[in-house]
Protein backbone atom coordinates (compact mmCIF):
# COMPACT_ATOMS: atom_id res chain seq x y z
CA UNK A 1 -23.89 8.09 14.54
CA UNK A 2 -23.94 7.35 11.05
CA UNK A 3 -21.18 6.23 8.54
CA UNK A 4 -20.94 9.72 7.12
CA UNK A 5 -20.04 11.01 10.38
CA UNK A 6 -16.53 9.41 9.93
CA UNK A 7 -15.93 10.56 6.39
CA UNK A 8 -13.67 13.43 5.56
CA UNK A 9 -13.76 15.32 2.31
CA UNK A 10 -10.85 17.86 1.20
CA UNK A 11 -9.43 19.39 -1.75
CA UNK A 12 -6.99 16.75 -3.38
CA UNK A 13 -4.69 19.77 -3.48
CA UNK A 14 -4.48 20.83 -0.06
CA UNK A 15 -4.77 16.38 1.58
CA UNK A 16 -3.06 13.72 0.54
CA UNK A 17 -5.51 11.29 1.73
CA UNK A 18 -8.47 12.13 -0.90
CA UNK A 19 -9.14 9.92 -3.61
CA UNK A 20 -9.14 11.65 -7.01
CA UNK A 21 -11.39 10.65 -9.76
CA UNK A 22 -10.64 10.92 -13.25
CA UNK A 23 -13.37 9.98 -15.67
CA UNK A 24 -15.10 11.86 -18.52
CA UNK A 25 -17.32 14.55 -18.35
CA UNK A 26 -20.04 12.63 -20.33
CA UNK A 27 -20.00 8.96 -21.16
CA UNK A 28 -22.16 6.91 -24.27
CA UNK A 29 -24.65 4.98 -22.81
CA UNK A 30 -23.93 1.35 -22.84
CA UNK A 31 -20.27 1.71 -24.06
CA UNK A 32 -17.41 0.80 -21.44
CA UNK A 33 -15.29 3.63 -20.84
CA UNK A 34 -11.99 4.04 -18.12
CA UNK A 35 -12.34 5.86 -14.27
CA UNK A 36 -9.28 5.88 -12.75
CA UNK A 37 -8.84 6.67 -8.91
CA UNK A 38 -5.97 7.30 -7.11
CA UNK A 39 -4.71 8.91 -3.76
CA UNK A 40 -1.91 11.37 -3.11
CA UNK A 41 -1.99 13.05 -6.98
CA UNK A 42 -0.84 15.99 -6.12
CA UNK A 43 0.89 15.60 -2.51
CA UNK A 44 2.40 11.79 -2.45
CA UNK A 45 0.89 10.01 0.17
CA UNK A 46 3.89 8.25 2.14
CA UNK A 47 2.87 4.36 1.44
CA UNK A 48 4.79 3.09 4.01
CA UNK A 49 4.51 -0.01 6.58
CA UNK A 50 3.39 2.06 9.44
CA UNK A 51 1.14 4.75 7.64
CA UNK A 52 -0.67 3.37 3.66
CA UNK A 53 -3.75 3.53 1.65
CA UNK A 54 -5.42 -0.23 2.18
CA UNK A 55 -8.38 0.27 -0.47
CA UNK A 56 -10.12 2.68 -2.86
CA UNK A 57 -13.85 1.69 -3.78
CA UNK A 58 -15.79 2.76 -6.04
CA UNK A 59 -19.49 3.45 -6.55
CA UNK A 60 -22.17 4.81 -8.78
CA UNK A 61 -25.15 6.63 -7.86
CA UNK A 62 -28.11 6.79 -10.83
CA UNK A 63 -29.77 10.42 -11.16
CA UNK A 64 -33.36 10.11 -9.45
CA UNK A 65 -34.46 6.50 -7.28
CA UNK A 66 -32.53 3.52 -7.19
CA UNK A 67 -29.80 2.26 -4.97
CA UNK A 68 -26.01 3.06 -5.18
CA UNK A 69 -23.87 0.65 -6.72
CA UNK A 70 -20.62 -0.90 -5.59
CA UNK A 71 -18.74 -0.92 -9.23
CA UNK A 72 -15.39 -2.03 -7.95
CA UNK A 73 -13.01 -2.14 -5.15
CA UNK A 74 -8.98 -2.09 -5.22
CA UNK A 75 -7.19 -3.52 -2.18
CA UNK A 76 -3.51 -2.58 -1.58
CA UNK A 77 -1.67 -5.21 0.17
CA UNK A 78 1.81 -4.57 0.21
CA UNK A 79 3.64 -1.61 1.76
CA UNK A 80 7.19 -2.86 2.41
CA UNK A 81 7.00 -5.40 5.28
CA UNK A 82 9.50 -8.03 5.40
CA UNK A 83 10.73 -10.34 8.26
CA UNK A 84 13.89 -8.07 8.35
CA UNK A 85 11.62 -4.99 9.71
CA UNK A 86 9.44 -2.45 8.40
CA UNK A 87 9.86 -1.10 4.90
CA UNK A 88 13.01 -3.28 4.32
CA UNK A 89 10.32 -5.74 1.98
CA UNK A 90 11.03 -5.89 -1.67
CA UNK A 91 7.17 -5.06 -2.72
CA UNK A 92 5.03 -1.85 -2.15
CA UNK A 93 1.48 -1.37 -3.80
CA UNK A 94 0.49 2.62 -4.70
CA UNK A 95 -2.96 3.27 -4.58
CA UNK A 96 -3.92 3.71 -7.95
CA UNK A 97 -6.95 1.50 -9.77
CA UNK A 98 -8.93 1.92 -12.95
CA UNK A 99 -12.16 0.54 -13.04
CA UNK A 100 -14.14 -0.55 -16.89
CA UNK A 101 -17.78 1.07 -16.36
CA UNK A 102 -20.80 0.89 -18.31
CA UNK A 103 -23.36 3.02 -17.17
CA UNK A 104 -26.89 3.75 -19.02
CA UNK A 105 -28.04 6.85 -16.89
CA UNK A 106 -26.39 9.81 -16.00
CA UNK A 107 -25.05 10.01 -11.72
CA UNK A 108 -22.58 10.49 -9.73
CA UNK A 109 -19.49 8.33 -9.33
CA UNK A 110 -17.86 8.51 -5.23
CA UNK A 111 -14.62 7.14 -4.26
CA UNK A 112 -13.88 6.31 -1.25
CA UNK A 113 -10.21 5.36 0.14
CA UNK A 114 -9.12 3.90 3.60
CA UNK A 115 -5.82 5.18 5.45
CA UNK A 116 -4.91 2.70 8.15
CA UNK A 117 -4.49 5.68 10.56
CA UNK A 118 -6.50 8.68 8.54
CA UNK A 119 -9.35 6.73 8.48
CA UNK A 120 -12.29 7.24 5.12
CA UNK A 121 -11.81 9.99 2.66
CA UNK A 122 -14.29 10.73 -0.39
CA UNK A 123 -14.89 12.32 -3.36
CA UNK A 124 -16.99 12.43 -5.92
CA UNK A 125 -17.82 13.47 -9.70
CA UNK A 126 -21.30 14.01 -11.63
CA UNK A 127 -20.77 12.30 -14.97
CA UNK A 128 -23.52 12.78 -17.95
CA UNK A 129 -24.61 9.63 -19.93
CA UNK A 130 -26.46 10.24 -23.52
């Protein structure tokens, strides 16, 4: 078995668990510009003590040779736990992140996110560097 074996893919429109990307279509070489990543977009993802989103990573894959790069990773640590019980805490995290990328070669940028009981969930988005 390999690691891919336990990632899912899905239309962010149809699963709440897939991580959407939103970066430009084309980026200046050697300039910073914004991704941001977040799950549940278009159907909320519930967030909750017993069911959340504990990460979102991102990485960037050059066109051609070369390795893939881990650019960033977002942990979520808070989903409403408390001493008094589950989801009675004063402090829940949504699993949103934007991430400041230079890149000097066009790729691919994949996100992956973590649900505690969903398990991995990826997507990913060509993005053109002149």
């Amino acid at each position: 078995m390999s690691m891919s074996d336990y990632i899912k893919t899905e239309d962010f429109k149809k699963e709440k668990h897939v991580p959407v990307i939103d970066a430009p279509a084309s980026a200046k070489a050697g300039e910073f510009f914004d991704v941001h990543v977040s799950v549940g977009k278009d159907i909320p993802h519930p967030n909750t003590t017993e069911h959340f989103i504990a990460n979102i990573v991102l990485y960037y894959k050059p066109e051609g040779a070369g390795p893939v790069y881990q650019l960033g990773k977002a942990d979520f640590t808070v989903h409403g736990e408390s001493v008094a019980g589950a989801n009675q805490g004063p402090a829940y995290t949504d699993p949103h992140a934007t991430f400041k990328v230079k890149l000097s070669q066009p790729g691919t940028l994949t996100a992956l996110s973590y649900c505690n009981i969903h398990g991995l969930w990826e997507s990913s988005v060509k993005i053109d560097v002149k």
